[in-house]
PDB file of N, CA and C in Angstrom:
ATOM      1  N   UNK A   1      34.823  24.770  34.751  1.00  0.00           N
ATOM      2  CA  UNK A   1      33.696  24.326  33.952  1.00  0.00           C
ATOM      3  C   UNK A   1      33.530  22.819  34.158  1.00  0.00           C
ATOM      4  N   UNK A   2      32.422  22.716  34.707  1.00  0.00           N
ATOM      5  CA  UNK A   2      32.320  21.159  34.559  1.00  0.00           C
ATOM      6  C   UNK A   2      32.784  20.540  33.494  1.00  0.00           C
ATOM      7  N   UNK A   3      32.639  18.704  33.460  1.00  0.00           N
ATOM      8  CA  UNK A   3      33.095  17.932  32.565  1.00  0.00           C
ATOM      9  C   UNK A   3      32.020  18.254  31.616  1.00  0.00           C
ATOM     10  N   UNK A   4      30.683  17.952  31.649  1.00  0.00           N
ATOM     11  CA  UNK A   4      29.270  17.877  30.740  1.00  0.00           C
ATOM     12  C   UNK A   4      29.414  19.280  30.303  1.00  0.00           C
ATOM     13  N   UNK A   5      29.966  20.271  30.721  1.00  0.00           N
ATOM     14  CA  UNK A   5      29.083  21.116  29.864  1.00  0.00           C
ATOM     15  C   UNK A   5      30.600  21.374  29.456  1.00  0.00           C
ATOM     16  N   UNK A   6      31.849  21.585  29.194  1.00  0.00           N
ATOM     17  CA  UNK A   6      33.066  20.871  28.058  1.00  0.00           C
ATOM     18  C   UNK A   6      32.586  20.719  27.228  1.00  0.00           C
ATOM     19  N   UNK A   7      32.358  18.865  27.267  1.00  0.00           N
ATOM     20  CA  UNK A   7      31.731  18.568  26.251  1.00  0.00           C
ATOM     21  C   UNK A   7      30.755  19.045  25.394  1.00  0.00           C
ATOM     22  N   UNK A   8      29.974  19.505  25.773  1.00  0.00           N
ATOM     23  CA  UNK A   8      28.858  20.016  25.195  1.00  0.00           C
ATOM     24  C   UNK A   8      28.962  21.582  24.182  1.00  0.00           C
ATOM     25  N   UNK A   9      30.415  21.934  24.967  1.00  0.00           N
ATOM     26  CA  UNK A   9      30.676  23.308  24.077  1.00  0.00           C
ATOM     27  C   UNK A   9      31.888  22.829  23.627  1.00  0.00           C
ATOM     28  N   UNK A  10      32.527  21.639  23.029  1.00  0.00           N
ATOM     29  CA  UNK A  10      33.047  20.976  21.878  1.00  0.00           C
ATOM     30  C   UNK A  10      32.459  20.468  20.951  1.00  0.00           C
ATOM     31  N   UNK A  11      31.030  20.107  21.515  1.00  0.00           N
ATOM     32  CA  UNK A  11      30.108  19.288  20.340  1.00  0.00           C
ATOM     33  C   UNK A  11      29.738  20.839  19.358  1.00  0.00           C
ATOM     34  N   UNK A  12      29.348  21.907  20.524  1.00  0.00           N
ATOM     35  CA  UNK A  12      28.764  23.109  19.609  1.00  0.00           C
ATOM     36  C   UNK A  12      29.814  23.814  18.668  1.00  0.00           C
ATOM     37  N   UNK A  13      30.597  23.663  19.229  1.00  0.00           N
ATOM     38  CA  UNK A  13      31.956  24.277  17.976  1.00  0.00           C
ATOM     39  C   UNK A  13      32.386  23.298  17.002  1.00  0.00           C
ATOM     40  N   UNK A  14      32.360  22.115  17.500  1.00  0.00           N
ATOM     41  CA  UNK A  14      32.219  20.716  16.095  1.00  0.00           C
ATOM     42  C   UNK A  14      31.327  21.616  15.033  1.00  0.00           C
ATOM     43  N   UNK A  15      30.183  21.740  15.748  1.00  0.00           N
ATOM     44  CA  UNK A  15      29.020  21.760  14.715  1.00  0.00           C
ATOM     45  C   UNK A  15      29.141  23.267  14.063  1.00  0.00           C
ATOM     46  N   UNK A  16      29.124  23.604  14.482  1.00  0.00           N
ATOM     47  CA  UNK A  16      29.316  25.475  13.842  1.00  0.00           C
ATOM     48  C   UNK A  16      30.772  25.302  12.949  1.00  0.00           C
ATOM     49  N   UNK A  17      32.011  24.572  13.047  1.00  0.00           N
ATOM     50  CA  UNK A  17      32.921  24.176  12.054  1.00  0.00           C
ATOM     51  C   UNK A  17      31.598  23.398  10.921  1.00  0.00           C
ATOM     52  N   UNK A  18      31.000  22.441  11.222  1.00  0.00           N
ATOM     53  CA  UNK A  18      30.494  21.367   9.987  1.00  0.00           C
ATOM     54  C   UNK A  18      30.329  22.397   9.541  1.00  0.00           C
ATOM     55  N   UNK A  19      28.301  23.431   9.660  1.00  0.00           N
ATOM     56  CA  UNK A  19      27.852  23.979   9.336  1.00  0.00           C
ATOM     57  C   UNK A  19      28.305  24.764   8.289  1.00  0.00           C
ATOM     58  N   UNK A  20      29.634  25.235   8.789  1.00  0.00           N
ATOM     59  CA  UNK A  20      30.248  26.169   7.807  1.00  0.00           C
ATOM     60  C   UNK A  20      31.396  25.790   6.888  1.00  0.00           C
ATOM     61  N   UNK A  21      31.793  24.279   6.796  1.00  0.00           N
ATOM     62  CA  UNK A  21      32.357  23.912   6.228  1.00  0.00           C
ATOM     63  C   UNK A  21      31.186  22.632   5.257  1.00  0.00           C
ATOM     64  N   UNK A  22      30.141  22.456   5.650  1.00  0.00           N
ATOM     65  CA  UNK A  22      29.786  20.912   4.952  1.00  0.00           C
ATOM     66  C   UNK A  22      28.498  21.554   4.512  1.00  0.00           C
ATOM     67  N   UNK A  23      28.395  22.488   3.564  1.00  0.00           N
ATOM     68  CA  UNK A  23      26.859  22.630   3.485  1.00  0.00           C
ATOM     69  C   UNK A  23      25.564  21.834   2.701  1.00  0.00           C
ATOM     70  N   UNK A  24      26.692  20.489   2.518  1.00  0.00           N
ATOM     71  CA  UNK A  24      25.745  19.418   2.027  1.00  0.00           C
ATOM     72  C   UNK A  24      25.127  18.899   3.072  1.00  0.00           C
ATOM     73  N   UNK A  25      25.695  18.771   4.516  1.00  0.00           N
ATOM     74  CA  UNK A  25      24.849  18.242   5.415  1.00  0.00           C
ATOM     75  C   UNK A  25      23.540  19.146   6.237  1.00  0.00           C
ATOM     76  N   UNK A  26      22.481  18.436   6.562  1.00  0.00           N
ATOM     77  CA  UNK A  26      21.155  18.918   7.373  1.00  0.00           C
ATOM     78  C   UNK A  26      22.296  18.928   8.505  1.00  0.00           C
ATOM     79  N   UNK A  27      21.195  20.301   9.132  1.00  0.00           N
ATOM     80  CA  UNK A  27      21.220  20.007  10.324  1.00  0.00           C
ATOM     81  C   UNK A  27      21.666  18.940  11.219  1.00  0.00           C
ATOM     82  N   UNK A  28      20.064  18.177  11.059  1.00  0.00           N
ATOM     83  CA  UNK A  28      20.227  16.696  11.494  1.00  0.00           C
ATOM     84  C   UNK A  28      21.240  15.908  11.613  1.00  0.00           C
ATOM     85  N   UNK A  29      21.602  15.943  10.331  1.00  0.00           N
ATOM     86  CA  UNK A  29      23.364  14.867  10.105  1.00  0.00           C
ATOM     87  C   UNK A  29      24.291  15.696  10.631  1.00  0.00           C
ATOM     88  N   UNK A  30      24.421  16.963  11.262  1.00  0.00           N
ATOM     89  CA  UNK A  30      25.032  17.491  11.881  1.00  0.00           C
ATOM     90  C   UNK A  30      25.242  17.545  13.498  1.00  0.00           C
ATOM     91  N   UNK A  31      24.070  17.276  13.934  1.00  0.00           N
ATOM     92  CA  UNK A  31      23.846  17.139  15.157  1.00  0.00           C
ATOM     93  C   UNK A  31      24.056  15.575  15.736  1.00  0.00           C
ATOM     94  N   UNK A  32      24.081  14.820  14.709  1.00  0.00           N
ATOM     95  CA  UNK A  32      23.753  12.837  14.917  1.00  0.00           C
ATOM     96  C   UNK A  32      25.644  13.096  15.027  1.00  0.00           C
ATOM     97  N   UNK A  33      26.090  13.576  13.713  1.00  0.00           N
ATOM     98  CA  UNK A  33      27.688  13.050  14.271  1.00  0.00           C
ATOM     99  C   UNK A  33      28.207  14.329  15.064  1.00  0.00           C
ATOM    100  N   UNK A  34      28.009  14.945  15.741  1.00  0.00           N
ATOM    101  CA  UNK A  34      28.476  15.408  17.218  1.00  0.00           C
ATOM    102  C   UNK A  34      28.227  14.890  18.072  1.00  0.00           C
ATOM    103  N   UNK A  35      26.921  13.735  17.921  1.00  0.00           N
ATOM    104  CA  UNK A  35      26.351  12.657  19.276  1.00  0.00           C
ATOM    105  C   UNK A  35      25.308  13.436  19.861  1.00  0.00           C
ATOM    106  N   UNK A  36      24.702  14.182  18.997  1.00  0.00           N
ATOM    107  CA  UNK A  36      23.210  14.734  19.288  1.00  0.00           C
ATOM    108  C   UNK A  36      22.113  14.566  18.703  1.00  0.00           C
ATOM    109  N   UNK A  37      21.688  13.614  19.291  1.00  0.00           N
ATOM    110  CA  UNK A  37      20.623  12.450  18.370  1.00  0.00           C
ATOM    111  C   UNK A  37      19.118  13.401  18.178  1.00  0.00           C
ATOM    112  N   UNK A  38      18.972  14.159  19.109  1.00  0.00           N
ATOM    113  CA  UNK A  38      17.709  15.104  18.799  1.00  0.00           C
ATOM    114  C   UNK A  38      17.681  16.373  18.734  1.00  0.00           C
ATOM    115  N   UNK A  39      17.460  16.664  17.139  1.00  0.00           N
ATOM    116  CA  UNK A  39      17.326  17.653  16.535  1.00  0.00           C
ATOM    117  C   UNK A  39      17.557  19.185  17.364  1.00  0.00           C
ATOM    118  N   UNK A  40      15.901  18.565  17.831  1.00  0.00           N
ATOM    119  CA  UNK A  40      15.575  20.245  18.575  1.00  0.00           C
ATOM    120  C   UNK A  40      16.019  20.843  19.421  1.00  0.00           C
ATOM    121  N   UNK A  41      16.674  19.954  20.830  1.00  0.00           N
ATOM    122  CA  UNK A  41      18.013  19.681  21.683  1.00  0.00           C
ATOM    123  C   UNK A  41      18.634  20.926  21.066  1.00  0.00           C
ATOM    124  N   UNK A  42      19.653  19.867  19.946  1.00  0.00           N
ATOM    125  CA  UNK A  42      20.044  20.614  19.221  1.00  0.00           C
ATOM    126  C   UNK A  42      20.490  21.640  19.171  1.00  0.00           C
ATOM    127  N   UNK A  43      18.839  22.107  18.066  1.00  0.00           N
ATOM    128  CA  UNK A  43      19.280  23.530  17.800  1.00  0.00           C
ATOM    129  C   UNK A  43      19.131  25.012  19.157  1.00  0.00           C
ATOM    130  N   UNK A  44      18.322  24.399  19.802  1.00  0.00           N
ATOM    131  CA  UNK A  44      18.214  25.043  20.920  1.00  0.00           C
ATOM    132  C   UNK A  44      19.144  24.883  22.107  1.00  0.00           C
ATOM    133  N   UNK A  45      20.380  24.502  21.857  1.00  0.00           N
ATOM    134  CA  UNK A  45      21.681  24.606  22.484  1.00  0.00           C
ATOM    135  C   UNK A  45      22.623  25.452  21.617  1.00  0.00           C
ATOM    136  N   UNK A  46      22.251  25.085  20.299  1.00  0.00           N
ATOM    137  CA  UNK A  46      23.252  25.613  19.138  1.00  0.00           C
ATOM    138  C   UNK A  46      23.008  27.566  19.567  1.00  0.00           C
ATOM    139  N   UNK A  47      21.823  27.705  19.914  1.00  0.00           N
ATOM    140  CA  UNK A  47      21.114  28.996  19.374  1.00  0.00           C
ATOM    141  C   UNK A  47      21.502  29.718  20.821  1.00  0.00           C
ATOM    142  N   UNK A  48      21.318  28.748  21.849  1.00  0.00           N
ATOM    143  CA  UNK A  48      21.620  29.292  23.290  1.00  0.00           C
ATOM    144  C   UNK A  48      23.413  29.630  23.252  1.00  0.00           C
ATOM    145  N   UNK A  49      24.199  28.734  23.007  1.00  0.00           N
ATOM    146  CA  UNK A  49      25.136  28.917  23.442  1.00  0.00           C
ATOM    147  C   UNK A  49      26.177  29.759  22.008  1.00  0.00           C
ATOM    148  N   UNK A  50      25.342  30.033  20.787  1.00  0.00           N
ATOM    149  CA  UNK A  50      26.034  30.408  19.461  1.00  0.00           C
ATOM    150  C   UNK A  50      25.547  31.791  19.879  1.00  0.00           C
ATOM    151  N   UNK A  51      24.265  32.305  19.744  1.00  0.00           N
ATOM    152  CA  UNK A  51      23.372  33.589  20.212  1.00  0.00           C
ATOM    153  C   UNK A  51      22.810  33.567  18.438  1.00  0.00           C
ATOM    154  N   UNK A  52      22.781  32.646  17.706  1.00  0.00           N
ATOM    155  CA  UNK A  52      22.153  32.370  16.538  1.00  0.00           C
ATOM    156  C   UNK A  52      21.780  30.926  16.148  1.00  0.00           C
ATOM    157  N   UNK A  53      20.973  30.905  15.161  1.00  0.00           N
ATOM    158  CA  UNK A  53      20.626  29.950  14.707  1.00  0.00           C
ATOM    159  C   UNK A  53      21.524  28.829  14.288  1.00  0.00           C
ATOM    160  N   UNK A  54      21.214  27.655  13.985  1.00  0.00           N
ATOM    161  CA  UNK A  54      22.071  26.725  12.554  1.00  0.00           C
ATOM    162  C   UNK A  54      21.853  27.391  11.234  1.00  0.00           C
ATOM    163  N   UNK A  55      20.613  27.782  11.251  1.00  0.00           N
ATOM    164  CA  UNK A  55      20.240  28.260   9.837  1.00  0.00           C
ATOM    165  C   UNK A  55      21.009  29.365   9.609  1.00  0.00           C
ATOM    166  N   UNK A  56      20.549  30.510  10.493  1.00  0.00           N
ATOM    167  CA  UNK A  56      21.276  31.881  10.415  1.00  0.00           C
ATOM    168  C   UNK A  56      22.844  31.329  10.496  1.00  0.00           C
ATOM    169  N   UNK A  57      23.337  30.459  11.205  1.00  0.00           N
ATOM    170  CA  UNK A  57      25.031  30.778  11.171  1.00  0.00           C
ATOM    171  C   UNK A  57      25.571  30.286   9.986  1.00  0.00           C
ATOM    172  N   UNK A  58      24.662  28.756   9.315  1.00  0.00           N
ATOM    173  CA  UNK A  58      25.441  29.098   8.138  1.00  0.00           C
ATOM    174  C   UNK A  58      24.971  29.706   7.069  1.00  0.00           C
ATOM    175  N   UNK A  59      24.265  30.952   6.741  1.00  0.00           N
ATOM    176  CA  UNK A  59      23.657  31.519   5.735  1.00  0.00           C
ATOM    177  C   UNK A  59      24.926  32.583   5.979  1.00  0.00           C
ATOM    178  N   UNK A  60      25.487  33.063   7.260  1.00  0.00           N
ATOM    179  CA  UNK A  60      26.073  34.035   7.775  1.00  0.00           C
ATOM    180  C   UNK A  60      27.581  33.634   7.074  1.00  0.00           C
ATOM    181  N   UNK A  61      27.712  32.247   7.464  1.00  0.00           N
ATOM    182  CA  UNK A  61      29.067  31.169   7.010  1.00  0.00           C
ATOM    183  C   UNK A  61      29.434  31.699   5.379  1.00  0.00           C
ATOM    184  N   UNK A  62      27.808  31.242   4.833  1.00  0.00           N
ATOM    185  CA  UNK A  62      28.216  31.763   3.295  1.00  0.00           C
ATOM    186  C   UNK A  62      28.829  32.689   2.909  1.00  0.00           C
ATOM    187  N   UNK A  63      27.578  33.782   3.403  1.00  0.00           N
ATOM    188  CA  UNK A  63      28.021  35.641   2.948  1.00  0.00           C
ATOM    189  C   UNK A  63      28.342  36.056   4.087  1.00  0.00           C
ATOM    190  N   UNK A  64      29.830  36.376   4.615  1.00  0.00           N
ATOM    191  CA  UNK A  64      30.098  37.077   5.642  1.00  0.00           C
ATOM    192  C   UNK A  64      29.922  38.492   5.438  1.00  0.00           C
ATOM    193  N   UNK A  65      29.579  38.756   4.364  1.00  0.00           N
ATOM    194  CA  UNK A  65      29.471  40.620   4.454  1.00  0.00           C
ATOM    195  C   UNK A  65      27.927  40.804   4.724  1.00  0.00           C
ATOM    196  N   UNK A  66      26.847  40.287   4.589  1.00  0.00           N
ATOM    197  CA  UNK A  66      26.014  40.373   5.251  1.00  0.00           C
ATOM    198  C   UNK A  66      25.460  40.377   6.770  1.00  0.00           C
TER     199      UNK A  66
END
């Protein structure tokens, strides 16, 4: 695996830990301290490389029996 894309699937498991541990933080403040300054980036890495949303994973985070 390349070096860039490593990184990039440490930033996404950073963030899927916040998500489901910090549900005071947006998105946003989720993505800024993994070092992903734009949003939509983002979630459209989150969604590519999770096979779900931010939203959906932590609604999922909450109620796992759903």
């Amino acid at each position: 695996m390349p070096l860039k894309q490593y990184a990039l699937t440490l930033k996404i498991k950073t963030a899927a830990r916040l998500l489901s541990e910090h549900h005071d933080m947006s998105v946003s403040e989720i993505a800024a301290t993994v070092g992903i300054y734009n949003t939509h980036y983002f979630s459209r890495i989150f969604s590519e490389k999770m096979g779900i949303s931010c939203t959906e994973y932590r609604k999922k985070q909450k109620n796992p029996a759903e």
